[in-house]
N, C-alpha and C. Protein backbone atom coordinates (compact mmCIF):
# COMPACT_ATOMS: atom_id res chain seq x y z
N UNK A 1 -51.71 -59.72 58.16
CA UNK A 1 -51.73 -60.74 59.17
C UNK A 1 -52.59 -61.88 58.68
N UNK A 2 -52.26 -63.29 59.03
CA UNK A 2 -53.08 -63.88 58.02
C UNK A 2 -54.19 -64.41 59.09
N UNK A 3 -55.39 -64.64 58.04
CA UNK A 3 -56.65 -65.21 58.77
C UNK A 3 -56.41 -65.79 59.98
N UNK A 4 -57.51 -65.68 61.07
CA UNK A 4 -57.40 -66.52 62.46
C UNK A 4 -58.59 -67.07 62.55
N UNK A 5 -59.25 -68.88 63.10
CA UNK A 5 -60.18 -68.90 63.30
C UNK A 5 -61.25 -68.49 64.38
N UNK A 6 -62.46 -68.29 64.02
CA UNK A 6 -63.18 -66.99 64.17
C UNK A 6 -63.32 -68.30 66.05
N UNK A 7 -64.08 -66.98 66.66
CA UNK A 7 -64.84 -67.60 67.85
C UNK A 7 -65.64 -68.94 67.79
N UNK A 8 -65.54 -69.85 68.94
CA UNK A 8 -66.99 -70.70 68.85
C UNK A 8 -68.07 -69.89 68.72
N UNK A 9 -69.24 -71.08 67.74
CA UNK A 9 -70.42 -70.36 68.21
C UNK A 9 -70.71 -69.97 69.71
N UNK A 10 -71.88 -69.02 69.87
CA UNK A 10 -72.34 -69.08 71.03
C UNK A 10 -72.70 -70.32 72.02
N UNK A 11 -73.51 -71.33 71.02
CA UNK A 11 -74.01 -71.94 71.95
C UNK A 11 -72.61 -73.04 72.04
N UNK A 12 -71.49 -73.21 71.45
CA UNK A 12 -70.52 -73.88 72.26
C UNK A 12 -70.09 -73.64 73.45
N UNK A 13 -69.80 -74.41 74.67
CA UNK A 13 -69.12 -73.49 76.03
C UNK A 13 -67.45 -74.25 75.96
N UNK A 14 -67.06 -72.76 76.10
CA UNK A 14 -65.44 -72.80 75.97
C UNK A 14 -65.07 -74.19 77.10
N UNK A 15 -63.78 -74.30 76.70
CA UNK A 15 -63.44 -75.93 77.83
C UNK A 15 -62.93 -75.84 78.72
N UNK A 16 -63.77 -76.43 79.68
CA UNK A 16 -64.70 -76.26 81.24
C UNK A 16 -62.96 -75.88 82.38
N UNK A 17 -61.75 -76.66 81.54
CA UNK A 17 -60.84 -77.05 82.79
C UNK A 17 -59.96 -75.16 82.59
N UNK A 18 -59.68 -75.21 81.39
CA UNK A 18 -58.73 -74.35 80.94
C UNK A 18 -59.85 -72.88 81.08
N UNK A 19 -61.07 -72.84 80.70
CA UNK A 19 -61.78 -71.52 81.80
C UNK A 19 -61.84 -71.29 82.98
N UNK A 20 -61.83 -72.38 83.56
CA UNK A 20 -61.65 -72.19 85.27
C UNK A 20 -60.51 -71.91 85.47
N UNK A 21 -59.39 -72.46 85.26
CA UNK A 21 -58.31 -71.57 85.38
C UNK A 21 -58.04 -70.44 85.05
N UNK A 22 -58.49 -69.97 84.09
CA UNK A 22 -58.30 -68.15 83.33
C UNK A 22 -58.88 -67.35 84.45
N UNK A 23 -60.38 -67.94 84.64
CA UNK A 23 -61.29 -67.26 85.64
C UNK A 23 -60.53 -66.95 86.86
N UNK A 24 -59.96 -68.29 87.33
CA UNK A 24 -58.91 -68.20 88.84
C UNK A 24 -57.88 -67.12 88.77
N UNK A 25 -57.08 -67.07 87.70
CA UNK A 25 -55.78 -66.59 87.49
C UNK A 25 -56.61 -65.24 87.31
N UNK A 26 -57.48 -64.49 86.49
CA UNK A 26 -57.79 -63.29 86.49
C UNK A 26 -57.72 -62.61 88.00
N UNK A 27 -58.84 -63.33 88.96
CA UNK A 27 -59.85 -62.96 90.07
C UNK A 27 -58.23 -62.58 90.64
N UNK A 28 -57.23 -63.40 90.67
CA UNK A 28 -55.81 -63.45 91.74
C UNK A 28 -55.28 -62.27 91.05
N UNK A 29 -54.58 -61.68 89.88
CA UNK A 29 -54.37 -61.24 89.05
C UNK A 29 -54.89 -59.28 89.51
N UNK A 30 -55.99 -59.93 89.36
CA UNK A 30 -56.47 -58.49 90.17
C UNK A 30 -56.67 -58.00 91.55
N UNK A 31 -56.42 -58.99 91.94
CA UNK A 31 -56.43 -59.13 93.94
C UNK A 31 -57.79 -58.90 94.41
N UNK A 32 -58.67 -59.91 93.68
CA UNK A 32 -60.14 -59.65 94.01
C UNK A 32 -60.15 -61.32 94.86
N UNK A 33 -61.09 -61.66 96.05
CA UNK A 33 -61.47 -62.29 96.60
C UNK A 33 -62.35 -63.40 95.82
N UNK A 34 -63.27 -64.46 96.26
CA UNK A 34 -64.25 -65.14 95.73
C UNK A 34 -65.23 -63.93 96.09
N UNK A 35 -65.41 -64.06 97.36
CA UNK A 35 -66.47 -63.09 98.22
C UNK A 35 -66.47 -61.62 96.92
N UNK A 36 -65.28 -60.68 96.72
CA UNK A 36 -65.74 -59.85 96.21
C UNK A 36 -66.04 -60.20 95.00
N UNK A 37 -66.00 -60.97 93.87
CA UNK A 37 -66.13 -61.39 93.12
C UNK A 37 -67.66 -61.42 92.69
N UNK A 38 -68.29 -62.14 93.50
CA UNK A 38 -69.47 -63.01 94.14
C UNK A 38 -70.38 -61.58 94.19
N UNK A 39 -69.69 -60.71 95.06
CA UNK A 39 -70.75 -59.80 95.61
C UNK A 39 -70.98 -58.78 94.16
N UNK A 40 -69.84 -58.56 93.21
CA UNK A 40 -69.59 -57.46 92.42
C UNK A 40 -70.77 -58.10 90.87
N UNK A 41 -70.65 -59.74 91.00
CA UNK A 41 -71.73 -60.26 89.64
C UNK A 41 -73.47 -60.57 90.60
N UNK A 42 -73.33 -59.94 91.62
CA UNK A 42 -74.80 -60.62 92.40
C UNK A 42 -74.47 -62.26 92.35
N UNK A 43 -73.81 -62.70 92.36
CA UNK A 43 -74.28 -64.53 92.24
C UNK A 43 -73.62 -65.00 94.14
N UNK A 44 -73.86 -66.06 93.95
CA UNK A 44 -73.00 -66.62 95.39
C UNK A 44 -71.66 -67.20 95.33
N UNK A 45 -70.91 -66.90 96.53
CA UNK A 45 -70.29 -67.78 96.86
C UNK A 45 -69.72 -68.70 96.03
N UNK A 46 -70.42 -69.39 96.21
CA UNK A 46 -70.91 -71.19 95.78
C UNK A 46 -70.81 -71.46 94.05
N UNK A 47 -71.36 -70.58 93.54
CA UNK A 47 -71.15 -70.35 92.07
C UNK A 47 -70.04 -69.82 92.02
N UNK A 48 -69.08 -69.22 92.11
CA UNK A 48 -68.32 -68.64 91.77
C UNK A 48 -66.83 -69.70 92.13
N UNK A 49 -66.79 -70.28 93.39
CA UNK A 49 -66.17 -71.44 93.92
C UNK A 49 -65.83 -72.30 92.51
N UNK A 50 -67.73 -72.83 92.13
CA UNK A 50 -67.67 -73.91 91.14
C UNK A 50 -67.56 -73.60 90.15
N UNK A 51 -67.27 -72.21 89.13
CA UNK A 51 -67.07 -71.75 88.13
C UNK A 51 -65.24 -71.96 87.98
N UNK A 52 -64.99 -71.66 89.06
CA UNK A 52 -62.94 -71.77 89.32
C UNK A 52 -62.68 -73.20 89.50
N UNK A 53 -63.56 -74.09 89.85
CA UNK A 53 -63.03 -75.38 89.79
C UNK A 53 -63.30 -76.51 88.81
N UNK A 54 -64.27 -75.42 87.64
CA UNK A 54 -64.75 -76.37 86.52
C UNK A 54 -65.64 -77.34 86.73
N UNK A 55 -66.16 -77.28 88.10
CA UNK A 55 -67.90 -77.40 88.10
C UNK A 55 -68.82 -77.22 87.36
N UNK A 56 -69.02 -76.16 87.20
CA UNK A 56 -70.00 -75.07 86.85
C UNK A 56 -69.30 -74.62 85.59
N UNK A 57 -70.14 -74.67 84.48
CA UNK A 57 -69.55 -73.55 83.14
C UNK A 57 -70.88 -72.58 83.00
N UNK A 58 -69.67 -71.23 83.06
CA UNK A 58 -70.68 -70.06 83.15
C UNK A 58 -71.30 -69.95 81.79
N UNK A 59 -72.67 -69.37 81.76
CA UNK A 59 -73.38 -68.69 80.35
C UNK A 59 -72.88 -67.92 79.62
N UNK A 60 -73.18 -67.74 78.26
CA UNK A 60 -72.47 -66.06 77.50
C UNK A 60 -72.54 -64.99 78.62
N UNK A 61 -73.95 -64.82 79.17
CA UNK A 61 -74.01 -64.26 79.59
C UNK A 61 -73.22 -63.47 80.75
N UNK A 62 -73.28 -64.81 81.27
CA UNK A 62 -72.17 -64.73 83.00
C UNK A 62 -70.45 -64.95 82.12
N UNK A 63 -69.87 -64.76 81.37
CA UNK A 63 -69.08 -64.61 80.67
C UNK A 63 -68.56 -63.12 80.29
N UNK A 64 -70.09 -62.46 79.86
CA UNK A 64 -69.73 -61.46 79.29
C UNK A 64 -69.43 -60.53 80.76
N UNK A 65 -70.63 -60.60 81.76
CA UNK A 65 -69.83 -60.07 82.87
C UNK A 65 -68.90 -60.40 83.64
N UNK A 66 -67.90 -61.37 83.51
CA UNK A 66 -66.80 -61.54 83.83
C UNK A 66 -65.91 -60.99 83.14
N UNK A 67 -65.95 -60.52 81.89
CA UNK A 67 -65.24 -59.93 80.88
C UNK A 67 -65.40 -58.74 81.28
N UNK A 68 -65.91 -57.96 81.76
CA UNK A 68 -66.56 -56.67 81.58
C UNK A 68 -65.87 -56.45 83.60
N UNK A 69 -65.72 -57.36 84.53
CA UNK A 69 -65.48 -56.98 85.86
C UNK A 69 -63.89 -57.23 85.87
N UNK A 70 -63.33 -58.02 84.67
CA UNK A 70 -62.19 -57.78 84.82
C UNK A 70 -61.36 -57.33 83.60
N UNK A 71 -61.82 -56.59 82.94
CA UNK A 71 -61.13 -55.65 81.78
C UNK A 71 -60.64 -56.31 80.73
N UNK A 72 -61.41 -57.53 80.12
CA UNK A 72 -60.90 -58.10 79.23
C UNK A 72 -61.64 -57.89 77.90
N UNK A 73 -61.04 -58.46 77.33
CA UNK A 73 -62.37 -58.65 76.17
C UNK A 73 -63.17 -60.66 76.15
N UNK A 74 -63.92 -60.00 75.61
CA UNK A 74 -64.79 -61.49 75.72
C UNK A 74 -64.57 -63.16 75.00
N UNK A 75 -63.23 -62.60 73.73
CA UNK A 75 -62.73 -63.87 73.36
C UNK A 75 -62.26 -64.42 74.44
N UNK A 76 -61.30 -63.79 74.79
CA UNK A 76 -60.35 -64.53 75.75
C UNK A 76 -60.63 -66.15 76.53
N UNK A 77 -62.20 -65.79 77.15
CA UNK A 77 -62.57 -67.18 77.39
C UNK A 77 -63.03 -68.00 76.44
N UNK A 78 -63.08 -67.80 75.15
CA UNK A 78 -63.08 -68.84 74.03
C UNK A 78 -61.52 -69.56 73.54
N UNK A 79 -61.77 -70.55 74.08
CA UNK A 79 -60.23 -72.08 73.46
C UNK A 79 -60.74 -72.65 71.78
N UNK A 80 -60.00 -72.26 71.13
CA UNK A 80 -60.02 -73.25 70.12
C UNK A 80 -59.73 -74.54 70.45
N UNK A 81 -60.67 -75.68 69.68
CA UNK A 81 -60.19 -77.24 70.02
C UNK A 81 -58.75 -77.51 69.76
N UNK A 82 -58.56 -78.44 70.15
CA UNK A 82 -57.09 -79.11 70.94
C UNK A 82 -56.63 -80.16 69.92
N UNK A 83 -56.16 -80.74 68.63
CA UNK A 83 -56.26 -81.57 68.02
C UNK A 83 -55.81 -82.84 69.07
N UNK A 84 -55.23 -82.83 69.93
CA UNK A 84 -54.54 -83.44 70.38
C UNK A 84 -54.46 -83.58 72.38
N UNK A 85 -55.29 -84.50 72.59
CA UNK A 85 -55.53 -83.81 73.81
C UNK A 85 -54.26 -83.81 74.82
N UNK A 86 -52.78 -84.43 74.69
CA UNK A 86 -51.74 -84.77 75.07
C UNK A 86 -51.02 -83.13 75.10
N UNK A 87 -51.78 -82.14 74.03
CA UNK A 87 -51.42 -81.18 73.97
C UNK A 87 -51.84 -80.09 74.42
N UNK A 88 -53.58 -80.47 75.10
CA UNK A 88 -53.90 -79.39 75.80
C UNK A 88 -52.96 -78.75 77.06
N UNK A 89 -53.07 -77.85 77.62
CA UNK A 89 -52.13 -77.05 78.21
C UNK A 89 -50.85 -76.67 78.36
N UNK A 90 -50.48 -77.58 76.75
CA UNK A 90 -48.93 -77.39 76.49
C UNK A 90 -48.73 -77.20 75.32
N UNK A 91 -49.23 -77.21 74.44
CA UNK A 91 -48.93 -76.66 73.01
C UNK A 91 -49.90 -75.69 73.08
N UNK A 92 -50.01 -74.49 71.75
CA UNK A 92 -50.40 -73.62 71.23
C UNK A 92 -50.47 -73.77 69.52
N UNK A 93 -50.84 -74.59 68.90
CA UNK A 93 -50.68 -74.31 67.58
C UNK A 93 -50.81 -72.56 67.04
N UNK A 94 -50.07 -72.47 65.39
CA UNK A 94 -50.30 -71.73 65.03
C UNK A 94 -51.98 -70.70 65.03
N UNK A 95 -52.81 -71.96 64.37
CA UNK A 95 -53.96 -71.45 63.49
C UNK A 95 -54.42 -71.61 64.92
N UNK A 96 -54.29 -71.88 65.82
CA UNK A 96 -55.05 -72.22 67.16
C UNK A 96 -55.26 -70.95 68.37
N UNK A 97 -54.53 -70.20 68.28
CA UNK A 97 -54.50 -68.89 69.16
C UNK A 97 -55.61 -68.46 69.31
N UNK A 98 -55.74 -68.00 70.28
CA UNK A 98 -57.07 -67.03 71.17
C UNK A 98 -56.93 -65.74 70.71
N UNK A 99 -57.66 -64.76 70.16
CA UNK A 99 -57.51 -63.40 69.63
C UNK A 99 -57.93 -62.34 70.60
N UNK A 100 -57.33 -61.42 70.92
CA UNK A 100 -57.41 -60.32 71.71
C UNK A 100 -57.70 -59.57 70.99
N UNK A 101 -58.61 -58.51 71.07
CA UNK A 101 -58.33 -57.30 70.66
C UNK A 101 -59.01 -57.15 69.30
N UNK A 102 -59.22 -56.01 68.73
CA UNK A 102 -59.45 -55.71 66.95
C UNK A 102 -59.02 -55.19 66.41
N UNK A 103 -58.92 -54.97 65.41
CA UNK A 103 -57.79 -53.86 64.50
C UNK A 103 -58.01 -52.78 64.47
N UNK A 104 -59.86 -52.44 64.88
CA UNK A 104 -60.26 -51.26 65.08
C UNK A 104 -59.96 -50.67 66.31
N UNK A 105 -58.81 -51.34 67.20
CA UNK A 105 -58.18 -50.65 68.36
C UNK A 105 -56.63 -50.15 67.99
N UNK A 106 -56.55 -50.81 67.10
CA UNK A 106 -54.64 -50.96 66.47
C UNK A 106 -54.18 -51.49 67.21
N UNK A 107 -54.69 -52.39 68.31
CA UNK A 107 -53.63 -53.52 68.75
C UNK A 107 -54.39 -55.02 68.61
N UNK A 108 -53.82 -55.80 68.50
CA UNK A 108 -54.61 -56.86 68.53
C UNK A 108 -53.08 -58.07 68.54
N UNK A 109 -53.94 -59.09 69.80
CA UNK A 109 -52.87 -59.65 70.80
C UNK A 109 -53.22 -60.87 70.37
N UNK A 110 -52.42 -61.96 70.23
CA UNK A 110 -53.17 -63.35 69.89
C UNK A 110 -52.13 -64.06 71.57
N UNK A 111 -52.71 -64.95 72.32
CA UNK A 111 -52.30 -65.48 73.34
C UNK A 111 -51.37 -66.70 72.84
N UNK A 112 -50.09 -66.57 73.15
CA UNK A 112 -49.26 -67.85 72.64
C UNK A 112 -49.52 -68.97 74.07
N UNK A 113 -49.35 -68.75 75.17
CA UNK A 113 -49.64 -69.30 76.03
C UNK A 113 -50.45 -69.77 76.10
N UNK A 114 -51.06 -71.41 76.48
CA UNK A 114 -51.73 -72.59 76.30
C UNK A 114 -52.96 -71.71 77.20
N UNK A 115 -52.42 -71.21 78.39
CA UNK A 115 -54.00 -70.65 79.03
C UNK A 115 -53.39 -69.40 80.33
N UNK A 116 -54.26 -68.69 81.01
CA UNK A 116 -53.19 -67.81 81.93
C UNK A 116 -52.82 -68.72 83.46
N UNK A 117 -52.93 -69.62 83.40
CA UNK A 117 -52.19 -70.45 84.73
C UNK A 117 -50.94 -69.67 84.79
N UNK A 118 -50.32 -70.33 85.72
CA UNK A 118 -48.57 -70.07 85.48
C UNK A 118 -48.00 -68.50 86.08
N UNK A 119 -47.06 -68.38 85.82
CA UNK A 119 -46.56 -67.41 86.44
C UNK A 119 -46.43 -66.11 85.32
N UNK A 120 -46.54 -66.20 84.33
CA UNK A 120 -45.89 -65.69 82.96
C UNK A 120 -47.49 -65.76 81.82
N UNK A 121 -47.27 -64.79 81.47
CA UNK A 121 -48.41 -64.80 79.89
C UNK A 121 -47.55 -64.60 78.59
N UNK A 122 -47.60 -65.64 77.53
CA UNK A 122 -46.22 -65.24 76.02
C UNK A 122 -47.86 -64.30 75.44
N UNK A 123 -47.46 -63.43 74.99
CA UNK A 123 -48.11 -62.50 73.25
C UNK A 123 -47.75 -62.14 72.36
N UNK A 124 -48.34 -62.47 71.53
CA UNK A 124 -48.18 -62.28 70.00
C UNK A 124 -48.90 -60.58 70.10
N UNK A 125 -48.11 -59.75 69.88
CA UNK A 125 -49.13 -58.40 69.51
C UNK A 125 -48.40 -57.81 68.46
N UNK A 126 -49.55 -57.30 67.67
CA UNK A 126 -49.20 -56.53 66.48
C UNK A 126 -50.25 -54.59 66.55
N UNK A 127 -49.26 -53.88 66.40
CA UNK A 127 -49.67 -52.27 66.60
C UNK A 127 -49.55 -51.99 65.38
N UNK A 128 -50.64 -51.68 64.79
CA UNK A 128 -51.17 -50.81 63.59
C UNK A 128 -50.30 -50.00 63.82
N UNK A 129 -49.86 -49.07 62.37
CA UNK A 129 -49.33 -48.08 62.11
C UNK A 129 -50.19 -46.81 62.85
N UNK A 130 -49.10 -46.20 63.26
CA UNK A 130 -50.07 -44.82 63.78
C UNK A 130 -50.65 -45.51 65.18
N UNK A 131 -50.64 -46.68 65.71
CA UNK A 131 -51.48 -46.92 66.75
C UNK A 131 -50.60 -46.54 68.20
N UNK A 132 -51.27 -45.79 69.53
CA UNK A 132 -50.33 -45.90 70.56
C UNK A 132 -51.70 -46.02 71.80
N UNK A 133 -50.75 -46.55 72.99
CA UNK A 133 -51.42 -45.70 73.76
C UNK A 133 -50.70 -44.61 74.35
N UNK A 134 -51.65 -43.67 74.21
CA UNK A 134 -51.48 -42.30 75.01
C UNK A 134 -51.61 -42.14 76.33
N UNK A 135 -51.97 -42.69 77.24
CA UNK A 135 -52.60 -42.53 78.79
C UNK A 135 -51.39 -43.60 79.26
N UNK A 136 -50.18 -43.02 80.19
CA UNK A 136 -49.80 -43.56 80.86
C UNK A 136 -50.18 -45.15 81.78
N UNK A 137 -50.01 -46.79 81.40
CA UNK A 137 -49.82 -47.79 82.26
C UNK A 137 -49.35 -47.74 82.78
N UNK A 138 -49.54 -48.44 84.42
CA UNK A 138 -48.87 -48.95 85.42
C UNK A 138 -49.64 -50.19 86.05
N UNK A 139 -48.63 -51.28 86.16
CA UNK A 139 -49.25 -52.49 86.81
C UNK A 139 -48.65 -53.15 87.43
N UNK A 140 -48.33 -53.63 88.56
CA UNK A 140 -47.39 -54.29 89.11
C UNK A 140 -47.37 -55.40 88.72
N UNK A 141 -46.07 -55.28 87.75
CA UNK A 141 -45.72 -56.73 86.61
C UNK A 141 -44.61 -56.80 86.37
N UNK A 142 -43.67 -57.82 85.80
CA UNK A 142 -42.63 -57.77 85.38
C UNK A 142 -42.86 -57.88 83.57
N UNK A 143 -42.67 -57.02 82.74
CA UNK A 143 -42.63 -57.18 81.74
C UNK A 143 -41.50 -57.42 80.55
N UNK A 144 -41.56 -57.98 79.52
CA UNK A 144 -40.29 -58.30 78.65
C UNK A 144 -40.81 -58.06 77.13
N UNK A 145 -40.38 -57.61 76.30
CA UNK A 145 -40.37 -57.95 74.75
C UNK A 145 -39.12 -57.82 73.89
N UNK A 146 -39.74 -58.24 72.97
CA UNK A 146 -39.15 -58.54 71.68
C UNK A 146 -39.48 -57.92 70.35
N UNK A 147 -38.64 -57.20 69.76
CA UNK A 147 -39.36 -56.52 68.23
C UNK A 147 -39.42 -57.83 67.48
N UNK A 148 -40.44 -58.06 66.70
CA UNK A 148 -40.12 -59.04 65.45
C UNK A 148 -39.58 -58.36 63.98
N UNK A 149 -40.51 -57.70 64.15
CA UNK A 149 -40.67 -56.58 62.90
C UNK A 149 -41.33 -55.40 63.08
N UNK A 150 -40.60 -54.41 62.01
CA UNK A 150 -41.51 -53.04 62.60
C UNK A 150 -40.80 -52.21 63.15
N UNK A 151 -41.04 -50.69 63.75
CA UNK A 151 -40.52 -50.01 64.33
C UNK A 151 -41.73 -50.00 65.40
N UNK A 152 -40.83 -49.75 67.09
CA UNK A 152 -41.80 -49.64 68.25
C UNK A 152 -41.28 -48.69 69.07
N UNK A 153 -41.68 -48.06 69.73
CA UNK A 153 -41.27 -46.81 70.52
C UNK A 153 -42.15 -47.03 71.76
N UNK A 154 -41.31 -47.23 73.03
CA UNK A 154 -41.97 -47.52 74.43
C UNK A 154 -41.32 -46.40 75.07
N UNK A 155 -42.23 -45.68 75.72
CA UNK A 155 -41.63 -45.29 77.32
C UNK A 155 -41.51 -45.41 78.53
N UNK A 156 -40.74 -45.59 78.87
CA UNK A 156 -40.66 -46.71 80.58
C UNK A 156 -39.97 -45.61 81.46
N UNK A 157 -41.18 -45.21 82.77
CA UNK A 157 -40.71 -44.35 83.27
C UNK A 157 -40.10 -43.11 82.88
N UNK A 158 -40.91 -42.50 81.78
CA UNK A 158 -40.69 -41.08 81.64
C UNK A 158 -39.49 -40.64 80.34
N UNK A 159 -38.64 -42.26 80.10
CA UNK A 159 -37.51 -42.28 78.99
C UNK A 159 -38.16 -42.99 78.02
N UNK A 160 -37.91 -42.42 76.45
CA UNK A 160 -38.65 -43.17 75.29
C UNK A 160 -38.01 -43.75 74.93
N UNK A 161 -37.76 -45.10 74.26
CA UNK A 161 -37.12 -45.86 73.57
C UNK A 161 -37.39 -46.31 72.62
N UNK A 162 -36.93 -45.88 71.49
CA UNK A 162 -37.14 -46.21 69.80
C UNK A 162 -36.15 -47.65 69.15
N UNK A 163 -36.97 -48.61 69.45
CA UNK A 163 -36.86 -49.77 68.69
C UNK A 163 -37.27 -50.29 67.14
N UNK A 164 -36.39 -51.13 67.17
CA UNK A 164 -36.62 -51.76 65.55
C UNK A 164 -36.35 -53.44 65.54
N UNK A 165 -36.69 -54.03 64.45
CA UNK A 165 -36.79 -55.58 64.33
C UNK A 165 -34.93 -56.21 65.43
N UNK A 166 -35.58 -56.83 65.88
CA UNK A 166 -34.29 -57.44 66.68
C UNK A 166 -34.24 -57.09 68.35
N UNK A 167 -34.75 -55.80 68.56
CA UNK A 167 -34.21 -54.84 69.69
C UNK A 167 -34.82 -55.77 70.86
N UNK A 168 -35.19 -55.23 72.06
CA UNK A 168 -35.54 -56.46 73.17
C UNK A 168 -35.97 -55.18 74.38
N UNK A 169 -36.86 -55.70 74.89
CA UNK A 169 -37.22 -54.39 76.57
C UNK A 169 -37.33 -55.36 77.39
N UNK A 170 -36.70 -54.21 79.04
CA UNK A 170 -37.55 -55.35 79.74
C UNK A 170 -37.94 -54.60 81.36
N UNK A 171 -38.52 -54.25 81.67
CA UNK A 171 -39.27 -53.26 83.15
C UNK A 171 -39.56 -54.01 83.97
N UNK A 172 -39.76 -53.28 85.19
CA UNK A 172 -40.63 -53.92 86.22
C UNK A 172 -41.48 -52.63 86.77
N UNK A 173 -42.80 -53.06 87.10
CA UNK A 173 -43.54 -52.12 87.74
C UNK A 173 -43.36 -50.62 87.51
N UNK A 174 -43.09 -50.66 86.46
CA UNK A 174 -42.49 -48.67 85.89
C UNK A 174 -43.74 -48.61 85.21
N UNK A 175 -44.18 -47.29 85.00
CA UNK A 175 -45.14 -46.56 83.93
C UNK A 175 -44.39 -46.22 82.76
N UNK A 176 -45.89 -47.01 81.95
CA UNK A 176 -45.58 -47.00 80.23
C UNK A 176 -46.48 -46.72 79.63
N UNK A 177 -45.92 -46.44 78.23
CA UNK A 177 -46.55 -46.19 77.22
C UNK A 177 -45.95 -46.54 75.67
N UNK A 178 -46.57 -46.65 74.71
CA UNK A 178 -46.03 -47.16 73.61
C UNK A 178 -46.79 -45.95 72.39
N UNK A 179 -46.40 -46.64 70.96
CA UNK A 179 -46.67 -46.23 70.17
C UNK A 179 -45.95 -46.51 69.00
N UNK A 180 -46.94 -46.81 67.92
CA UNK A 180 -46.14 -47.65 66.28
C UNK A 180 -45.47 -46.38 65.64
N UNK A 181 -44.37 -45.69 65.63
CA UNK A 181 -44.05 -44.59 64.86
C UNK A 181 -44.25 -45.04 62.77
N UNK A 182 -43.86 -46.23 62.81
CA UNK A 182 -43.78 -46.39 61.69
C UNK A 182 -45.36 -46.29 60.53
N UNK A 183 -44.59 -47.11 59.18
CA UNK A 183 -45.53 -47.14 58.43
C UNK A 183 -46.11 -48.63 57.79
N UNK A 184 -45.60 -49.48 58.76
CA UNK A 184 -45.86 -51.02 58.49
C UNK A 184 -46.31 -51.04 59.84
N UNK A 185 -46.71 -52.52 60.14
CA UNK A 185 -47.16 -53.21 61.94
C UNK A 185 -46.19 -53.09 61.91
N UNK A 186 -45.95 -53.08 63.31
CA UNK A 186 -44.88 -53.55 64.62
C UNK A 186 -45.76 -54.84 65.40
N UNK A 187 -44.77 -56.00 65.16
CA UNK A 187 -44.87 -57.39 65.86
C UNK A 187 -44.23 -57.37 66.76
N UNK A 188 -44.78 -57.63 68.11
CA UNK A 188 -43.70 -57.50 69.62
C UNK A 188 -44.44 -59.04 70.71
N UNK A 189 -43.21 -59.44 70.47
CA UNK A 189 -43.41 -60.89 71.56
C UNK A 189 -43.12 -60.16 72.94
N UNK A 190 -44.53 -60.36 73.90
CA UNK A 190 -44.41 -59.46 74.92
C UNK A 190 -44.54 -60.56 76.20
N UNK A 191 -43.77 -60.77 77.00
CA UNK A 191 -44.68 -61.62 77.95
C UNK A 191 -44.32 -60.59 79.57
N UNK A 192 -45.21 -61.19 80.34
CA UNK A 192 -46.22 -60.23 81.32
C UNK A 192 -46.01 -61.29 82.40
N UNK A 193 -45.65 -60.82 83.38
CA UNK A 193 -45.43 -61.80 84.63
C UNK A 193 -45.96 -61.13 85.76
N UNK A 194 -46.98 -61.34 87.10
CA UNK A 194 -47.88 -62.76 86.60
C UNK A 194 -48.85 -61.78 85.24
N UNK A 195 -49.46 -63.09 84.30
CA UNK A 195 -50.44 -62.77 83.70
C UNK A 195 -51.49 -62.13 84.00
N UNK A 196 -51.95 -61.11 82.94
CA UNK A 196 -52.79 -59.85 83.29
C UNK A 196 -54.21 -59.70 82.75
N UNK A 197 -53.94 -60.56 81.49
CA UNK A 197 -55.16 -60.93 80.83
C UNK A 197 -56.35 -61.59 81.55
């Protein structure tokens, strides 16, 4: 997979418009309130309001527990710069993607989607050889993919399905599970409706 650029430093704060939205779209995403939100990081109200409206840009800190209350990992709220600001929330360059994940999980997701607004999340994910999950998902989502390359093996609702470069899935709200049978990655354009990230 070729190089991705790394995170901002710390002391950069990710950009103020396109975090408040991630932040919004998560909190909805999970069917959490401001109020519970608010009550679950100790902060107020009021902070939490102005963190979703790009008021307020939260700390690493208040970052990392937002990452941590809604099951993400902590890139996610890091944006690579925009060459082009005509292109913020509508392009995605290549070298520009947000990185999910590590290899030391065997999945690792790069976000094609400009940010999680919207109704829909696009992913780039690639499953290490040998990588699955084992523990039954369920999320009330509409999901879709695409093999790029690779062999992929999903089970949706209890039936396995052994895919290869070309093949295509697509569920709603069923329990899944996956797994790379092969001996190369498996590349799968996955998108997730609403966004889950």
């Amino acid at each position: 997979m070729p190089s991705r650029p790394a995170l901002q430093d710390a002391g950069e704060a990710p950009e103020g418009a396109m975090l408040a939205g991630d932040i919004r779209a998560l909190r909805k995403a999970r069917g959490l309130t401001i109020s519970e939100v608010a009550i679950r990081l100790g902060r107020s109200v009021g902070w939490v309001s102005q963190i979703e409206r790009g008021l307020s840009v939260p700390s690493l800190g208040d970052l990392r527990a937002l990452a941590g209350l809604f099951g993400v990992p902590l890139s996610l709220f890091f944006a690579h710069d925009v060459a082009d600001d005509a292109e913020r929330g509508v392009i995605v360059r290549a070298g520009r993607r947000r990185i999910l994940g590590t290899s030391d999980s065997g999945l690792v997701e790069e976000l094609l989607s400009p940010d999680l607004g919207g109704s829909f999340e696009l992913l780039r994910s690639v499953f290490a050889p040998g990588a699955e999950l084992a523990d039954l998902a369920n999320r009330p989502t509409e999901e879709a993919g695409y093999i790029v390359s690779g062999r992929f093996d999903i089970e949706i609702a209890g039936n396995w399905h052994h895919l290869a470069e070309g093949d295509s899935f697509r569920f709603s709200s069923k329990p899944f599970r996956w797994k790379n049978p092969g001996t190369e990655p498996a590349v799968v354009i996955w998108v997730v409706s609403p966004p889950v990230y």
